[in-house]
Protein backbone atom coordinates (compact mmCIF):
# COMPACT_ATOMS: atom_id res chain seq x y z
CA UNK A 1 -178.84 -62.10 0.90
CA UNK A 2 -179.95 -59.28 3.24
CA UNK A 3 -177.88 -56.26 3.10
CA UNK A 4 -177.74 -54.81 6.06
CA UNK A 5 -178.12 -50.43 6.19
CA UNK A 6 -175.78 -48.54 7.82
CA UNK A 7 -177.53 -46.30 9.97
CA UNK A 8 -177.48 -42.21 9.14
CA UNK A 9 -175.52 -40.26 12.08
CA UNK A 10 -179.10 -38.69 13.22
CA UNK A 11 -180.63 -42.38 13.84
CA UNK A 12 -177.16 -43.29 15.91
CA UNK A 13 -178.99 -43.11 19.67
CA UNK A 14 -176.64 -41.11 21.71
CA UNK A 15 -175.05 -43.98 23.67
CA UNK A 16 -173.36 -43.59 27.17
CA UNK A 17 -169.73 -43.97 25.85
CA UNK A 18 -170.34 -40.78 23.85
CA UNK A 19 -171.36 -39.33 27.35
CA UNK A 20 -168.49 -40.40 29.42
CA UNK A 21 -166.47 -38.73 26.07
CA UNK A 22 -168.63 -35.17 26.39
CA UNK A 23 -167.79 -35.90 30.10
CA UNK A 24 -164.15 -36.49 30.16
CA UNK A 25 -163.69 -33.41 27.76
CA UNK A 26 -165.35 -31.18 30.50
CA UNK A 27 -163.32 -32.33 32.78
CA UNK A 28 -160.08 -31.42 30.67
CA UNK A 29 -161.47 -28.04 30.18
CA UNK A 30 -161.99 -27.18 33.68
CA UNK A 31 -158.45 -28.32 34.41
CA UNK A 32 -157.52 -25.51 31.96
CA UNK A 33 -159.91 -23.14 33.66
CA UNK A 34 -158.77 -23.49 36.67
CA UNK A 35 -155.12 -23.68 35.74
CA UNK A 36 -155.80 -20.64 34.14
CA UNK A 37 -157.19 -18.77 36.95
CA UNK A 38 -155.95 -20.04 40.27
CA UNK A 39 -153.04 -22.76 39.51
CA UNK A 40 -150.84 -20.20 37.62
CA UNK A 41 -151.17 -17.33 39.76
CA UNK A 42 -150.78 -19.46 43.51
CA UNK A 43 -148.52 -21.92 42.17
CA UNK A 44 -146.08 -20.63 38.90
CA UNK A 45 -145.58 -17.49 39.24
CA UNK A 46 -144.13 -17.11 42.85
CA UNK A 47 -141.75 -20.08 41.28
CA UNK A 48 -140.67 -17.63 37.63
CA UNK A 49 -142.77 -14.79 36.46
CA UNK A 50 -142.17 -16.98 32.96
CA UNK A 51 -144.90 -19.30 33.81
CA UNK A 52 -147.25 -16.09 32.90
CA UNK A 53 -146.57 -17.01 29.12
CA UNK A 54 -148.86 -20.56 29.43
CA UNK A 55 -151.56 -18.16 29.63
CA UNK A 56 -151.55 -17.73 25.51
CA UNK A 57 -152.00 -21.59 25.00
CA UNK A 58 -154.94 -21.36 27.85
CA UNK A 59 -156.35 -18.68 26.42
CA UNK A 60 -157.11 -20.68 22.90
CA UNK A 61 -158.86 -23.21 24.49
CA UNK A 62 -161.55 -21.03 25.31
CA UNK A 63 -162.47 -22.50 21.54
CA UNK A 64 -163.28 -25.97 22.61
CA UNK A 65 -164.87 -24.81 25.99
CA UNK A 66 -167.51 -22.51 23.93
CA UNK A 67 -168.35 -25.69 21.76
CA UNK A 68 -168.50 -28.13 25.07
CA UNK A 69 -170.99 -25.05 26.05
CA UNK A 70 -172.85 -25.39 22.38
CA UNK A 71 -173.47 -29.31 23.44
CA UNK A 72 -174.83 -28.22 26.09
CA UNK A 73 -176.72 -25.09 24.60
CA UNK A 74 -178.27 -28.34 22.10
CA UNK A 75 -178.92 -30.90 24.72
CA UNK A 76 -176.33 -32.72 23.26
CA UNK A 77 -173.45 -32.87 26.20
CA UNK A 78 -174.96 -35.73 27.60
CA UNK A 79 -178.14 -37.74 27.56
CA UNK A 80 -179.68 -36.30 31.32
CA UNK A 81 -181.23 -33.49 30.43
CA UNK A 82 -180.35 -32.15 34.41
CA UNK A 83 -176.46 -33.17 33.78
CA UNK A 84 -176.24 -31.80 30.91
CA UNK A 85 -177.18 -28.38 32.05
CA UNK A 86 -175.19 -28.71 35.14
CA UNK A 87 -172.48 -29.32 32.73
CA UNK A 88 -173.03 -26.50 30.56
CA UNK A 89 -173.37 -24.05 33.94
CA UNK A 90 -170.58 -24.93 35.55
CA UNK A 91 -168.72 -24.43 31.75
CA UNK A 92 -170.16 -21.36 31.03
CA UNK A 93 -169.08 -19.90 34.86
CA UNK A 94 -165.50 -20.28 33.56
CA UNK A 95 -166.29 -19.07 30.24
CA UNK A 96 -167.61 -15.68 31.93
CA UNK A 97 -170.95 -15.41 31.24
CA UNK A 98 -174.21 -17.31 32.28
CA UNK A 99 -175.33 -20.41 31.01
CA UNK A 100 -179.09 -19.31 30.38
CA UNK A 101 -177.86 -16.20 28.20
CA UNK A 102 -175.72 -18.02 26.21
CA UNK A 103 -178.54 -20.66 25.64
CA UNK A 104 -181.25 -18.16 24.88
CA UNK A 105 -179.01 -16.34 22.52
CA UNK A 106 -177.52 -19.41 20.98
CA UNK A 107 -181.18 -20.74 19.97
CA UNK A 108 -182.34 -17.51 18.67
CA UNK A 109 -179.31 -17.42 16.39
CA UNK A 110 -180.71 -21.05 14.89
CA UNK A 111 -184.22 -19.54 14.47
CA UNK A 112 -183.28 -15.64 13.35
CA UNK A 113 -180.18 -16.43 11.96
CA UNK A 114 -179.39 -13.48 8.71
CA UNK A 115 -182.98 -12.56 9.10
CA UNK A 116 -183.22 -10.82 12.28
CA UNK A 117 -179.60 -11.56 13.53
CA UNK A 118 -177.19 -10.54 10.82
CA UNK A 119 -174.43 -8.05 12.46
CA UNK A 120 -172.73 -7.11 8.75
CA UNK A 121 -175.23 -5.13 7.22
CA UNK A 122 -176.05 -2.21 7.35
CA UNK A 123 -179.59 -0.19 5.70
CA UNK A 124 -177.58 2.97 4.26
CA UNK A 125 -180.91 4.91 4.61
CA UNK A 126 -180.82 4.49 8.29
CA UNK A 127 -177.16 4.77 9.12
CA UNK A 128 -173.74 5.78 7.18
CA UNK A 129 -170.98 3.72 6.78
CA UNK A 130 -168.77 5.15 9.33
CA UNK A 131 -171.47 4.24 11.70
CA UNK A 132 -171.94 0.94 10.97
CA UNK A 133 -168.16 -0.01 10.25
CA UNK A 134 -167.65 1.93 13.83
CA UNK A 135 -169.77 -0.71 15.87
CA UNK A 136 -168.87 -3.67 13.46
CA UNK A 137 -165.26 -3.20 14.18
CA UNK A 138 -165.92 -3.20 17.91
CA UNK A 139 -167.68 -5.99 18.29
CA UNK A 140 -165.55 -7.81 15.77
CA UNK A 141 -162.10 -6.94 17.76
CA UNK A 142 -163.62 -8.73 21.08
CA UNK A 143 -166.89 -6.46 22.08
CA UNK A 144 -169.43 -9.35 21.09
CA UNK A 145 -167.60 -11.07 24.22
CA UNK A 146 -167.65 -8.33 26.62
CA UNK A 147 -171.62 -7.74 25.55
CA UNK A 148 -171.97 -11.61 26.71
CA UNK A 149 -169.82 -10.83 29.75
CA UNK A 150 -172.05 -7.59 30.55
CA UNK A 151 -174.99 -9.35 30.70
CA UNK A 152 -173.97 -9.64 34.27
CA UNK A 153 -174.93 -6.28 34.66
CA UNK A 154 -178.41 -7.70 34.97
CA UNK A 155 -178.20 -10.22 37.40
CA UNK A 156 -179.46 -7.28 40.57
CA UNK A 157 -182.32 -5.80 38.56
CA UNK A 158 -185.99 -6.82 39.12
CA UNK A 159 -187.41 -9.12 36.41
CA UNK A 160 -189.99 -5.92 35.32
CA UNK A 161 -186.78 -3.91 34.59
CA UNK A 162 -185.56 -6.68 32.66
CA UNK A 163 -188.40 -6.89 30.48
CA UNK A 164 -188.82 -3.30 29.99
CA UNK A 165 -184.85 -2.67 28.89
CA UNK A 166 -185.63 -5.81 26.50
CA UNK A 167 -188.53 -3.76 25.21
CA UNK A 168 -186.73 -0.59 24.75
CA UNK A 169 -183.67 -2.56 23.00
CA UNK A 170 -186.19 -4.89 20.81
CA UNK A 171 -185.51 -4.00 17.01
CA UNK A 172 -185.93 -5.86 13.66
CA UNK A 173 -182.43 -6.29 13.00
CA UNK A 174 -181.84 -7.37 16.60
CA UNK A 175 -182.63 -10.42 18.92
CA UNK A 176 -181.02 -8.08 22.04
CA UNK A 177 -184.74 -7.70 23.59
CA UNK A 178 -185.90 -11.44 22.63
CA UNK A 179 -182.66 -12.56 24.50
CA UNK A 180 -183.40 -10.03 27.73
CA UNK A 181 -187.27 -11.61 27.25
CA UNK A 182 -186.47 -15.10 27.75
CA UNK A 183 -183.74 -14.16 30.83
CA UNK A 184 -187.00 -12.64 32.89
CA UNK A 185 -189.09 -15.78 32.46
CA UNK A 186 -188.80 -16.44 36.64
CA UNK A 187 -187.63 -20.22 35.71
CA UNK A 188 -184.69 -19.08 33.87
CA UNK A 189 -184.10 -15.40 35.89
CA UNK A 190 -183.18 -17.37 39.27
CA UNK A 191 -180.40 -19.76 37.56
CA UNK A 192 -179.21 -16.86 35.52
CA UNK A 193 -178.39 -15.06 38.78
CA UNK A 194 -177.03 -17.43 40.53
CA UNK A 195 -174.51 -18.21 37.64
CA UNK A 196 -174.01 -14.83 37.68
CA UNK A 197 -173.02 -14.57 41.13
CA UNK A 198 -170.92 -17.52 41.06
CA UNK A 199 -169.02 -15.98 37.54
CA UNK A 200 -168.33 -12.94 39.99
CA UNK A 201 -166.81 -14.48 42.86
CA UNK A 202 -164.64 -16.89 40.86
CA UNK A 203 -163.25 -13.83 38.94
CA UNK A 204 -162.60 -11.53 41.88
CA UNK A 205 -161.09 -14.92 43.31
CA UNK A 206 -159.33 -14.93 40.44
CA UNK A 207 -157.68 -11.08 40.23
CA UNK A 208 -156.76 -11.25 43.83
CA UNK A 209 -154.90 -14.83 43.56
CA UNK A 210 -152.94 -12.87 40.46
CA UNK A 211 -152.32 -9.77 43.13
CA UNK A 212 -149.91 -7.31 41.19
CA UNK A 213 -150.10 -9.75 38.07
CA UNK A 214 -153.90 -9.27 37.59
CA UNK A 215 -152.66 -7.41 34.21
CA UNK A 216 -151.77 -10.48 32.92
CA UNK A 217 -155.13 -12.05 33.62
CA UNK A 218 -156.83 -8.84 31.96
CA UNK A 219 -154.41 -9.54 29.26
CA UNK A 220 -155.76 -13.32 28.71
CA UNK A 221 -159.60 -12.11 29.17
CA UNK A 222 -158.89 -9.66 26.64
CA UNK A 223 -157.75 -12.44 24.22
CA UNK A 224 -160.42 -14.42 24.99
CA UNK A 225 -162.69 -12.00 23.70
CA UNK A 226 -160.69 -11.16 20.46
CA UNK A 227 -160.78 -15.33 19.55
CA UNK A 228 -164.62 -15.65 20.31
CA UNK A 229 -165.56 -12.37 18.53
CA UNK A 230 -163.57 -12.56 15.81
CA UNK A 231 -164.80 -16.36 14.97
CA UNK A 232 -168.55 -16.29 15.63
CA UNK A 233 -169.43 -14.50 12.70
CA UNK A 234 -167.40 -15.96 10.42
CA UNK A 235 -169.50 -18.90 9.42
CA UNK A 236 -172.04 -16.41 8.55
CA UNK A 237 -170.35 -13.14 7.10
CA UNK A 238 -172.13 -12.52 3.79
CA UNK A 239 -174.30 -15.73 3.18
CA UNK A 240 -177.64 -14.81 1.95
CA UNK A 241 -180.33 -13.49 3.95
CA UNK A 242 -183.65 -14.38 5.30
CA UNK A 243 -182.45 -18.13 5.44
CA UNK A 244 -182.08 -18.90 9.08
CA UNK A 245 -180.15 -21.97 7.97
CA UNK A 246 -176.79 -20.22 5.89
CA UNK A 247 -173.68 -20.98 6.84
CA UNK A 248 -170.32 -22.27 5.85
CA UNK A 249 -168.47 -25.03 6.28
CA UNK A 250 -165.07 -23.85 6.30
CA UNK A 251 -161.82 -25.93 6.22
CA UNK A 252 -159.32 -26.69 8.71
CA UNK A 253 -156.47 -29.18 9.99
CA UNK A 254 -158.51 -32.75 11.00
CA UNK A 255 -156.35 -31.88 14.05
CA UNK A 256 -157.85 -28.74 14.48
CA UNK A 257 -161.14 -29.82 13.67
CA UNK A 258 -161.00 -32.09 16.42
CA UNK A 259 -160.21 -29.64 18.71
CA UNK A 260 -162.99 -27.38 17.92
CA UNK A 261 -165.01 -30.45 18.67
CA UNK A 262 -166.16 -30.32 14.51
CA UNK A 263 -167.55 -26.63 14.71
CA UNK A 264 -165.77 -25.69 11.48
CA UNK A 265 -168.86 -28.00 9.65
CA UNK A 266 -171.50 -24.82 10.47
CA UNK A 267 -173.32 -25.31 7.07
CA UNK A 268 -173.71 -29.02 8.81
CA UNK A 269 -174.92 -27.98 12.18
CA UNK A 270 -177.53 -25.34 11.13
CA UNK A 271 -178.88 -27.68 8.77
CA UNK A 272 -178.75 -30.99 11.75
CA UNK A 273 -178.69 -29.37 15.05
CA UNK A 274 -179.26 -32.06 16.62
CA UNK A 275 -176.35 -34.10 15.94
CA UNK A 276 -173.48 -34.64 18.29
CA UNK A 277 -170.00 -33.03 17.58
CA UNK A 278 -168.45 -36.47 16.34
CA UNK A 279 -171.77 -36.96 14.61
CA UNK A 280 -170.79 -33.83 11.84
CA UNK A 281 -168.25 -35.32 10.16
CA UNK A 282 -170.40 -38.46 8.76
CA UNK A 283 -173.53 -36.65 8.38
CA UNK A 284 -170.78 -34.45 6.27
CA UNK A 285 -169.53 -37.09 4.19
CA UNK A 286 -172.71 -38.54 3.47
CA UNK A 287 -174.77 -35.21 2.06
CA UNK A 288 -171.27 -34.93 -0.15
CA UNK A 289 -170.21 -31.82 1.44
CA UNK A 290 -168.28 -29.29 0.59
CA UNK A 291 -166.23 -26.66 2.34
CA UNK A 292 -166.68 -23.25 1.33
CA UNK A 293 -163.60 -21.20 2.39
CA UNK A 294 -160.62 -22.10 5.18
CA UNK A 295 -161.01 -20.85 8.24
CA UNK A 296 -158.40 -18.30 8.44
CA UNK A 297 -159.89 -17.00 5.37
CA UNK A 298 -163.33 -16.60 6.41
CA UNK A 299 -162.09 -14.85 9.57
CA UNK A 300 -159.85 -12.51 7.82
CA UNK A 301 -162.32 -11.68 4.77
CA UNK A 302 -164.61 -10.06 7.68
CA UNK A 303 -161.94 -7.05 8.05
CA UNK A 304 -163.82 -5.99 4.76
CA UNK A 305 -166.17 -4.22 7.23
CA UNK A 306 -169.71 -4.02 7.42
CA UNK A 307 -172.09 -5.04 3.91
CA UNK A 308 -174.47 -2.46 2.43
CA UNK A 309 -177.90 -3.59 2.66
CA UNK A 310 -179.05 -4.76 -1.05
């Protein structure tokens, strides 16, 4: 009798039901969006003030939008390699930053991942403590966000300027300049602006629908960038360097996990990026994996500040 093999998640061809998933879940997220930014401020709030508190729940999905973006960052949002990025653009313009940064960043991470990207240490014989915990801190507590968000900044200068400001930033403990690099390539440099531009007018949009409640929309965009800063790192604070491919799976809530679309299983992504979101949970199970801390602990362990170089 012929036993038939069960297929490994990475053989599963990406089928169009898990398409029409990737593409309902957009479509959930930019009801949040623009709930978040236009429905709320044109539609609640002349009703009760009140409705200004929905804006905390809002605010925490910009977890599950930043993973729907990482789908797309992988090719993995849908099969269509031109729907997929259309996806991930139109994402990423309610996220607040453009969809080519986030990409180019996103893949250096995979390749220079603790060997040139590794935001916790610190050489002591190039920099005190104080330094170091001083910019760690910041970007911890929400500036890693608002460097994403600057990147706007960019959008009016000439591509030379580009390259030369990625020059001047490029470092060996950085990917900043390989990140401005790819930006000035002129097929990426005319998308990035035009995201750009449409981030801008959807924000100013925004601000003026919340009129004298625009504090509360500062408020929200200052919590999205505490939840994204504080988490990126954390599947990578203090794993070993010069392996691009450290980092942890940390433990949550199968509730939870589902609503991160699986990101918790990071040790399982670096090591198969090319599997789907639903995809990490098998692959998971069948290499017999392990978690290596929760995920409120590996968040909180990072107020330990910066690590000394060893």
């Amino acid at each position: 009798m012929t036993r038939t093999r069960t297929p490994r998640p990475s053989e599963v061809p990406r089928t169009v039901g898990g398409d029409l998933v990737n593409a309902r879940l957009v479509f959930l997220a930019l009801i949040f969006g623009v709930t978040q930014l236009f429905v709320i401020p044109l539609v609640l709030l002349p009703l009760d003030t009140a409705w200004g508190w929905t804006l905390v729940p809002l605010t925490l999905t910009i977890t599950p939008v930043w993973s729907l973006i990482h789908e797309a960052v992988h090719g993995s949002l849908q099969r269509s390699r031109a729907r997929n990025d259309r996806m991930g653009r139109v994402l990423a313009a309610v996220y607040g930053s453009p969809f080519a940064m986030l990409k180019a960043g996103h893949l250096l991470h995979h390749r220079y991942s603790r060997v040139r990207e590794r935001s916790e240490i610190y050489d002591p014989a190039k920099t005190s403590r104080r330094a170091a915990a001083t910019l760690f801190y910041l970007e911890l507590f929400g500036g890693l966000y608002l460097l994403e968000v600057a990147t706007l900044l960019l959008a009016p200068m000439p591509e030379r300027t580009i390259r030369a400001l990625g020059r001047r930033v490029d470092a060996p403990d950085s990917v900043g300049g390989l990140v401005l690099a790819r930006v000035a390539q002129p097929a990426v440099l005319g998308k990035f602006r035009a995201d750009a531009a449409a981030i801008v007018v959807i924000h100013i949009a925004a601000f003026l629908a919340y009129d004298a409640h625009g504090w509360m929309l500062l408020a929200a965009i200052g919590g999205r960038a505490l939840v994204i800063s504080l988490s990126d790192n954390a599947y990578h604070y203090g794993t070993d360097l010069e392996s691009p491919r450290a980092a942890m799976n940390l433990r949550l809530p199968r509730v939870l996990e589902r609503c991160v679309l699986s990101f918790n299983l990071h040790d399982v992504h670096h090591r198969h990026p090319g599997l789907r979101w639903y995809e990490l949970r098998s692959r998971f199970d069948i290499d017999g994996g392990h978690y290596h801390l929760g995920w409120f602990s590996a968040v909180a362990r990072q107020l330990r500040g910066p690590i000394e170089l060893r």
